[in-house]
C-alpha atoms as a PDB file:
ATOM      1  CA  UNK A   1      30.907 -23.938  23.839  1.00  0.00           C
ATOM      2  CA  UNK A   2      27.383 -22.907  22.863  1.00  0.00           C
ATOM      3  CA  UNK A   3      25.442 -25.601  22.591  1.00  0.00           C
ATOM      4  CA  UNK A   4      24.348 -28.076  25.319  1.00  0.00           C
ATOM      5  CA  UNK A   5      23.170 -31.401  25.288  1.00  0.00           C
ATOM      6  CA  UNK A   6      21.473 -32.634  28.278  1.00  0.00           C
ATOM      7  CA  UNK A   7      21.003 -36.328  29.115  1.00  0.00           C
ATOM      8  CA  UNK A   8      18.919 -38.145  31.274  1.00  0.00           C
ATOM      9  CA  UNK A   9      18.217 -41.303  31.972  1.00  0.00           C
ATOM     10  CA  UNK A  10      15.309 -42.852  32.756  1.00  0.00           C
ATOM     11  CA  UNK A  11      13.713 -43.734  36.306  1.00  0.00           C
ATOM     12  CA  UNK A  12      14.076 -47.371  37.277  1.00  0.00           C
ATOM     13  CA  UNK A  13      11.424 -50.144  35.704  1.00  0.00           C
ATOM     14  CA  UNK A  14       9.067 -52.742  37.152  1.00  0.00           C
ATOM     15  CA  UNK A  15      12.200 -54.956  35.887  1.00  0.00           C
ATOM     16  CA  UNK A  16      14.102 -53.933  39.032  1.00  0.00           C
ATOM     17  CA  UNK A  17      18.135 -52.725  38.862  1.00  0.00           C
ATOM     18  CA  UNK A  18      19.506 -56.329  38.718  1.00  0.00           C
ATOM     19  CA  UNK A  19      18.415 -57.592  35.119  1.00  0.00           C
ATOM     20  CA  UNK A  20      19.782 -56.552  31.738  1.00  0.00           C
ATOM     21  CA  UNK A  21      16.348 -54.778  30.329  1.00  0.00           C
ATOM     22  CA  UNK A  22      17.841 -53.901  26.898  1.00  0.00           C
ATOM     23  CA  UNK A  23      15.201 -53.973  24.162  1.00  0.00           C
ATOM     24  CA  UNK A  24      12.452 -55.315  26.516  1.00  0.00           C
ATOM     25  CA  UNK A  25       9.528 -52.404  26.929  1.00  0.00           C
ATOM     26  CA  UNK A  26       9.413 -52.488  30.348  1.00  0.00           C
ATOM     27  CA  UNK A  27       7.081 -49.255  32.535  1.00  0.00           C
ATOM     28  CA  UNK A  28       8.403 -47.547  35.425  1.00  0.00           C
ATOM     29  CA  UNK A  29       7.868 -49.549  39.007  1.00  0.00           C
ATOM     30  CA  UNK A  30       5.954 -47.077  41.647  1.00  0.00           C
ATOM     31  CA  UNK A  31       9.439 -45.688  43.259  1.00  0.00           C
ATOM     32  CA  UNK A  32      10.643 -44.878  39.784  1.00  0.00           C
ATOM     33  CA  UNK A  33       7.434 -42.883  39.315  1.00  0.00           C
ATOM     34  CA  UNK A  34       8.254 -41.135  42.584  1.00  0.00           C
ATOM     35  CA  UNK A  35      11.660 -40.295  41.847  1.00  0.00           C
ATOM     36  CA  UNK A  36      11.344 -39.457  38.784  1.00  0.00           C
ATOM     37  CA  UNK A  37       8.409 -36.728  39.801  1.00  0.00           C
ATOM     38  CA  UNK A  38      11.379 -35.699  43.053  1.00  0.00           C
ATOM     39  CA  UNK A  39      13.503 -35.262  39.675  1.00  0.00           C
ATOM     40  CA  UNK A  40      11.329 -32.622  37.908  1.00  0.00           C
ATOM     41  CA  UNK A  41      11.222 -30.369  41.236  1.00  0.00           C
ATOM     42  CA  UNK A  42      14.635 -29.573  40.760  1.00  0.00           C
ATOM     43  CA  UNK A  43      14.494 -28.752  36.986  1.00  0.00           C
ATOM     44  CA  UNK A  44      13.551 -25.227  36.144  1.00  0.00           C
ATOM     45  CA  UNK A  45      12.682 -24.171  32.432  1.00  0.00           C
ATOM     46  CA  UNK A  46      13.358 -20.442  30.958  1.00  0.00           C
ATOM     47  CA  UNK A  47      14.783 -21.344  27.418  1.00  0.00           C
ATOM     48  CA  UNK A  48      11.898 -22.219  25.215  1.00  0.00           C
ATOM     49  CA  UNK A  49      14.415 -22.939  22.315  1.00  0.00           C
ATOM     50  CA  UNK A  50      15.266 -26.464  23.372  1.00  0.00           C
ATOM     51  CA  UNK A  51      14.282 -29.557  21.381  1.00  0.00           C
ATOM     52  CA  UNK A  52      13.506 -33.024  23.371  1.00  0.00           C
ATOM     53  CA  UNK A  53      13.966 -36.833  22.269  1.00  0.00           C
ATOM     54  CA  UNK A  54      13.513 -39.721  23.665  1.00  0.00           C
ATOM     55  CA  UNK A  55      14.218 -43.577  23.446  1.00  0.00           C
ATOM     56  CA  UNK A  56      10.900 -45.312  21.980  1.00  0.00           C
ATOM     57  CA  UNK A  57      10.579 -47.245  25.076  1.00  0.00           C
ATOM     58  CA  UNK A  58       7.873 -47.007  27.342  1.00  0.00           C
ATOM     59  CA  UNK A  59      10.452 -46.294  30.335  1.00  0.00           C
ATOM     60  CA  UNK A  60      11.959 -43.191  28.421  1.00  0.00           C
ATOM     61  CA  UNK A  61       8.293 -42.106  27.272  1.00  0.00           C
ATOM     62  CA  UNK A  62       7.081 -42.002  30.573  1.00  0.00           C
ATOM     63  CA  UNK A  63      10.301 -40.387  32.144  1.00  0.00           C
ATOM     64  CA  UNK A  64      10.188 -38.055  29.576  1.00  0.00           C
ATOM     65  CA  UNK A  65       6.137 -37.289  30.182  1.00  0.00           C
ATOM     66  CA  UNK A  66       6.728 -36.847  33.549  1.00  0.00           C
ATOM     67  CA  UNK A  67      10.142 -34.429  33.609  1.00  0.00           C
ATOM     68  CA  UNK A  68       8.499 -32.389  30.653  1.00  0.00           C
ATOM     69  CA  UNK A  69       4.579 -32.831  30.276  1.00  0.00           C
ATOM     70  CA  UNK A  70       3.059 -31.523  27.512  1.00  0.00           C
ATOM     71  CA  UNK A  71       6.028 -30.857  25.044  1.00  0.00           C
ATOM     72  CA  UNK A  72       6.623 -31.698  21.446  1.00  0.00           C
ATOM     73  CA  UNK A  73       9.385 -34.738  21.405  1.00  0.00           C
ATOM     74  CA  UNK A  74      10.619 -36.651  18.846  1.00  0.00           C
ATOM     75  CA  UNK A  75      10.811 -40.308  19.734  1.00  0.00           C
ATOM     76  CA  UNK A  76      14.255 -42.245  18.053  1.00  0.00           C
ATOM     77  CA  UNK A  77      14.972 -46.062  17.917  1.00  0.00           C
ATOM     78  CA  UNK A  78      18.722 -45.299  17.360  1.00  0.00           C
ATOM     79  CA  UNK A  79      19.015 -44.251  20.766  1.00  0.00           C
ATOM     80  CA  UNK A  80      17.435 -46.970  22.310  1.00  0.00           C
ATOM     81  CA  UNK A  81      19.274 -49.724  24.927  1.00  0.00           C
ATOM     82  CA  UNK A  82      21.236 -52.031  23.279  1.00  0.00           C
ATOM     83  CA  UNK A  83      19.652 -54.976  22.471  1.00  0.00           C
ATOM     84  CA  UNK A  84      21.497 -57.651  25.162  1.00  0.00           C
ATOM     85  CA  UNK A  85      19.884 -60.764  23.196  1.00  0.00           C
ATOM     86  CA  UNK A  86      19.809 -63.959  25.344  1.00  0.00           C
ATOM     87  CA  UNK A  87      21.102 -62.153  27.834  1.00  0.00           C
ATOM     88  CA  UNK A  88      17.394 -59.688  27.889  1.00  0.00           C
ATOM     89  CA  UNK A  89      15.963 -60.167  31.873  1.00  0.00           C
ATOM     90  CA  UNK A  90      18.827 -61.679  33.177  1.00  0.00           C
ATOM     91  CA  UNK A  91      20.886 -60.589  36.175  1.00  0.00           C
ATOM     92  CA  UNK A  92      24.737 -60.807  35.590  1.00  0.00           C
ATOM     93  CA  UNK A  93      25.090 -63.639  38.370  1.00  0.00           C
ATOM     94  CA  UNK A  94      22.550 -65.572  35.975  1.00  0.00           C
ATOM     95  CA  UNK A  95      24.406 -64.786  32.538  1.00  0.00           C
ATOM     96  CA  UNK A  96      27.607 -66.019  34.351  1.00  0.00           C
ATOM     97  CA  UNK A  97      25.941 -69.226  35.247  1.00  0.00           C
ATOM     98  CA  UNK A  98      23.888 -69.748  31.726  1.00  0.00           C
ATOM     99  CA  UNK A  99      26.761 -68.017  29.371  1.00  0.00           C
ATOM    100  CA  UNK A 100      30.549 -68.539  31.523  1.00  0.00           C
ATOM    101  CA  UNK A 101      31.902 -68.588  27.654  1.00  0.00           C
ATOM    102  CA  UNK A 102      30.307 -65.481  26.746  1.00  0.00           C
ATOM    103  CA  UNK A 103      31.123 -63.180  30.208  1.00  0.00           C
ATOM    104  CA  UNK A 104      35.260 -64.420  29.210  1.00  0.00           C
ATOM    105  CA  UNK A 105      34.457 -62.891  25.689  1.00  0.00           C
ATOM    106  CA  UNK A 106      32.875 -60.104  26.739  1.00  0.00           C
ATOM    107  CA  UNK A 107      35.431 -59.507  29.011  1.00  0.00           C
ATOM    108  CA  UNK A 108      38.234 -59.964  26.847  1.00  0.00           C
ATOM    109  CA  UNK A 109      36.969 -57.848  23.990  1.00  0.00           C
ATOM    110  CA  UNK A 110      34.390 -55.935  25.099  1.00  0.00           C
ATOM    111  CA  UNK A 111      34.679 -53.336  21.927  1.00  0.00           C
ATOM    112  CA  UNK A 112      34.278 -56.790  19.466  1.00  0.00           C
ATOM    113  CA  UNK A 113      31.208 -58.628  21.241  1.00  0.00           C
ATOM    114  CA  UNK A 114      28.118 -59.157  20.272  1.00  0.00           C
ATOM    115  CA  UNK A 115      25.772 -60.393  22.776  1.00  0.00           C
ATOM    116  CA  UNK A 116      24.182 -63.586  21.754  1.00  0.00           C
ATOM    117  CA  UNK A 117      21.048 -63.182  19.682  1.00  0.00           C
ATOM    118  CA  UNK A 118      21.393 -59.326  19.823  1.00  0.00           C
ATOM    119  CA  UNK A 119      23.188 -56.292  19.073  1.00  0.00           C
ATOM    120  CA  UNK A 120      26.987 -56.047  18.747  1.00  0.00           C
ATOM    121  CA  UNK A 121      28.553 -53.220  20.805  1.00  0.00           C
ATOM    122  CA  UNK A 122      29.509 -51.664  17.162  1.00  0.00           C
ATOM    123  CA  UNK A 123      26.621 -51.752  15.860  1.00  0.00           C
ATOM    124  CA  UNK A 124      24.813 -50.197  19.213  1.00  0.00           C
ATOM    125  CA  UNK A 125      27.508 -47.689  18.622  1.00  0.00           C
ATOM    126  CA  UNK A 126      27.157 -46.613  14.888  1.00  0.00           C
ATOM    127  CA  UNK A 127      23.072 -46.148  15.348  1.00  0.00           C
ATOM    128  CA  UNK A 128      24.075 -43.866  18.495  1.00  0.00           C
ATOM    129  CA  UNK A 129      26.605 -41.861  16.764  1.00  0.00           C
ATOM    130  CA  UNK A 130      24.448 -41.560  13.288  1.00  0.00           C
ATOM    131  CA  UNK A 131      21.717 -39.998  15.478  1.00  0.00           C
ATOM    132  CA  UNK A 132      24.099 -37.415  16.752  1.00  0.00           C
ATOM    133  CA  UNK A 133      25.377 -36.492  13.211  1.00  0.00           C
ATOM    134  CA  UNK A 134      22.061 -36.324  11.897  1.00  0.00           C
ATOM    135  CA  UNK A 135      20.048 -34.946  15.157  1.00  0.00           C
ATOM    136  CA  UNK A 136      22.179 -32.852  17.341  1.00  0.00           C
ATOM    137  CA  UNK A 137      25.354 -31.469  16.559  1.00  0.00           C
ATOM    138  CA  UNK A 138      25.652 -28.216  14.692  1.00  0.00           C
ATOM    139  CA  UNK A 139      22.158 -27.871  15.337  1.00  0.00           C
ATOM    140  CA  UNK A 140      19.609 -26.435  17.984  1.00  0.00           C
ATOM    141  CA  UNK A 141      21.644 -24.821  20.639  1.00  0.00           C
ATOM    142  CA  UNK A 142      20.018 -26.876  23.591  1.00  0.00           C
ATOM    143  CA  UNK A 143      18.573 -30.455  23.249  1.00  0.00           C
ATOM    144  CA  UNK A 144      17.385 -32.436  25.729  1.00  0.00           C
ATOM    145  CA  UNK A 145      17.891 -36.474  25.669  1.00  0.00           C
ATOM    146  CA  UNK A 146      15.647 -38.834  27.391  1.00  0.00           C
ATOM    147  CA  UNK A 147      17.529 -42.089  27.362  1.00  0.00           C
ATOM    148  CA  UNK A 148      19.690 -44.763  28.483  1.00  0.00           C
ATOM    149  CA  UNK A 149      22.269 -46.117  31.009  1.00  0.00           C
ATOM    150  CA  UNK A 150      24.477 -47.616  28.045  1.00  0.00           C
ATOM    151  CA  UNK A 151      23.262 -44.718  24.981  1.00  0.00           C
ATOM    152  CA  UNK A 152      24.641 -42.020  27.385  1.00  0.00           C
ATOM    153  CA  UNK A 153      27.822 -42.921  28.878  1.00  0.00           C
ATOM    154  CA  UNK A 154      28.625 -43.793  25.243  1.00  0.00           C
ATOM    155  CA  UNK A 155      27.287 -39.989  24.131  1.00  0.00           C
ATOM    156  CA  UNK A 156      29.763 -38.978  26.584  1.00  0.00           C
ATOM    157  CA  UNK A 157      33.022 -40.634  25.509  1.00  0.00           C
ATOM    158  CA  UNK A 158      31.844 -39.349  21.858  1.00  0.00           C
ATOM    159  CA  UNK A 159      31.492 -35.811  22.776  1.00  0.00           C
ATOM    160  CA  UNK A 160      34.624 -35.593  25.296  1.00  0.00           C
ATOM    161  CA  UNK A 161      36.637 -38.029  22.563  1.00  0.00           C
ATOM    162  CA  UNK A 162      36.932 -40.759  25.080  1.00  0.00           C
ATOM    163  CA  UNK A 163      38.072 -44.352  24.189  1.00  0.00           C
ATOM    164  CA  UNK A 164      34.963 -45.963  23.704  1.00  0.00           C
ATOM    165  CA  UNK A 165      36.468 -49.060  25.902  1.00  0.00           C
ATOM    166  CA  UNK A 166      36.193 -46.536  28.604  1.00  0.00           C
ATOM    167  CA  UNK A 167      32.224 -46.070  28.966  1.00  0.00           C
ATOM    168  CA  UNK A 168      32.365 -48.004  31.688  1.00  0.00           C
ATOM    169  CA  UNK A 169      34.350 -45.139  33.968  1.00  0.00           C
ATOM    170  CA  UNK A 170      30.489 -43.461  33.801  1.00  0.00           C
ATOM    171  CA  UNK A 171      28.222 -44.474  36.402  1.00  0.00           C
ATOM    172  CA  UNK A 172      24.503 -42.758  35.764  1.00  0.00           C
ATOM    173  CA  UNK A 173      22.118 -42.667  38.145  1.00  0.00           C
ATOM    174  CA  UNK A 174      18.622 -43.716  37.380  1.00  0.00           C
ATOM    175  CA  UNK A 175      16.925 -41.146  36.794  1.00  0.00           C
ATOM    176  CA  UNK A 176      19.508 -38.294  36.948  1.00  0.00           C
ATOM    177  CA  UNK A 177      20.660 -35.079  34.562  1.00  0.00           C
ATOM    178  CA  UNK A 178      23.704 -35.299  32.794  1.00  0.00           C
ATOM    179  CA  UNK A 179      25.469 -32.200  30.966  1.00  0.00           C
ATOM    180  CA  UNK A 180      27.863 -31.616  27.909  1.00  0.00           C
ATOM    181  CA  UNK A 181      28.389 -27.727  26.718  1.00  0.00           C
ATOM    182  CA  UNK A 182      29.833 -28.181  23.398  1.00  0.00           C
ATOM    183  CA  UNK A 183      30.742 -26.378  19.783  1.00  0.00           C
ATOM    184  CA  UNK A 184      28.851 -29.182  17.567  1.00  0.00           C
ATOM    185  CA  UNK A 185      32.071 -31.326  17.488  1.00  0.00           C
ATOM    186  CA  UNK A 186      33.413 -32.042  20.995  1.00  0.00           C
ATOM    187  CA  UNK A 187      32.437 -30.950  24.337  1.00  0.00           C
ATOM    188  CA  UNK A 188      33.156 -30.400  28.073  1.00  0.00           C
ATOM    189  CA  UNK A 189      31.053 -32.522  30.716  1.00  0.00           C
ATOM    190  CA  UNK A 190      29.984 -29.775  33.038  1.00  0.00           C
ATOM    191  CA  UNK A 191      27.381 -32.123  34.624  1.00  0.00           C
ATOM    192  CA  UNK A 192      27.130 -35.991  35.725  1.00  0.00           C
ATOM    193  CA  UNK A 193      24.201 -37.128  38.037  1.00  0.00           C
ATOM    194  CA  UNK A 194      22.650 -34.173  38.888  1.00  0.00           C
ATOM    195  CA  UNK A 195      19.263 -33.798  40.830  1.00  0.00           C
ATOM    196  CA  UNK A 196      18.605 -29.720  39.406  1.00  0.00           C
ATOM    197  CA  UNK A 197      19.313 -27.968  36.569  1.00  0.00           C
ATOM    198  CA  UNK A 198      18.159 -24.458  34.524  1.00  0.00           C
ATOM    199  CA  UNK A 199      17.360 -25.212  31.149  1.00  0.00           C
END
């Protein structure tokens, strides 16, 4: 395992922890500002051959600016949230009241949905895994992801060849570090929600 991907999502928006944020371009609130800035205390850089990407959303950006000012990052759509649709700013008590019909789907075949108006979970999929392919594996030895809650726990059912159904077993911290050491194919996670980290 010689390569290493590290993940990390971004600090929590102005939108709060409640809502579905999605595709919406929503900054970081004040505390996600903070802990985000407590976040880049415990990172410590010696490797200068790592390559950094981030989500094109502002909340990714700005993580990303704050964790690693100054760098050279490429910014990528395809691993973007996953575009919720309707559902976009709504808390799951209010999608269960405004969509009952659609939670029972979702529920039912979560692999199959698409969310209303949006992105289906394959096609949020595909653009993730078509970025890796193309991006990441068998490439640089180190890269560093600035993303999301849904593009990463995704990432790591890829890399560990998890059931996809199962991305839901991952709960990521805003903001936090994740690690997978792999060979360009599949990997081990040898970090999930960590607070420090040597790059």
């Amino acid at each position: 395992m010689n390569h290493k991907l590290i993940l990390i999502r971004h600090a929590t928006t102005v939108a709060g922890k409640s809502a579905l944020v999605g595709k919406n371009d929503v900054e970081l609130s004040a505390q996600g500002i903070e802990d985000a800035r407590n976040l880049k205390t415990g990172i410590t850089l010696q490797n200068s051959n790592v390559r950094y990407y981030s989500s094109k959303l502002k909340r990714a950006t700005q993580t990303r600016e704050i964790l690693f000012p100054g760098v050279e990052c490429a910014c990528d759509a395809r691993i973007n949230e996953v575009d919720f649709g309707d559902w976009t700013g709504l808390s799951f008590d209010e999608i269960s009241l405004k969509f009952p019909e659609g939670i029972t789907e979702w529920s039912r075949n979560p692999m199959r949905f698409r969310f209303p108006g949006g992105e289906s979970v394959e096609e949020f999929i595909v653009r993730i895994n078509d970025f890796l392919d193309s991006e990441i594996l068998q490439k640089n030895k180190i890269n560093v992801l600035v993303c999301h809650g849904g593009a990463i726990r995704f990432i790591i059912c890829r890399m560990l060849n998890i059931d996809y159904a199962h991305h839901l077993s991952f709960s990521i911290q805003r903001p936090s570090l994740n690690v997978i050491d792999h060979d360009g194919k599949t990997g081990v996670l040898t970090g999930l929600n960590l607070t420090s980290l040597l790059i």
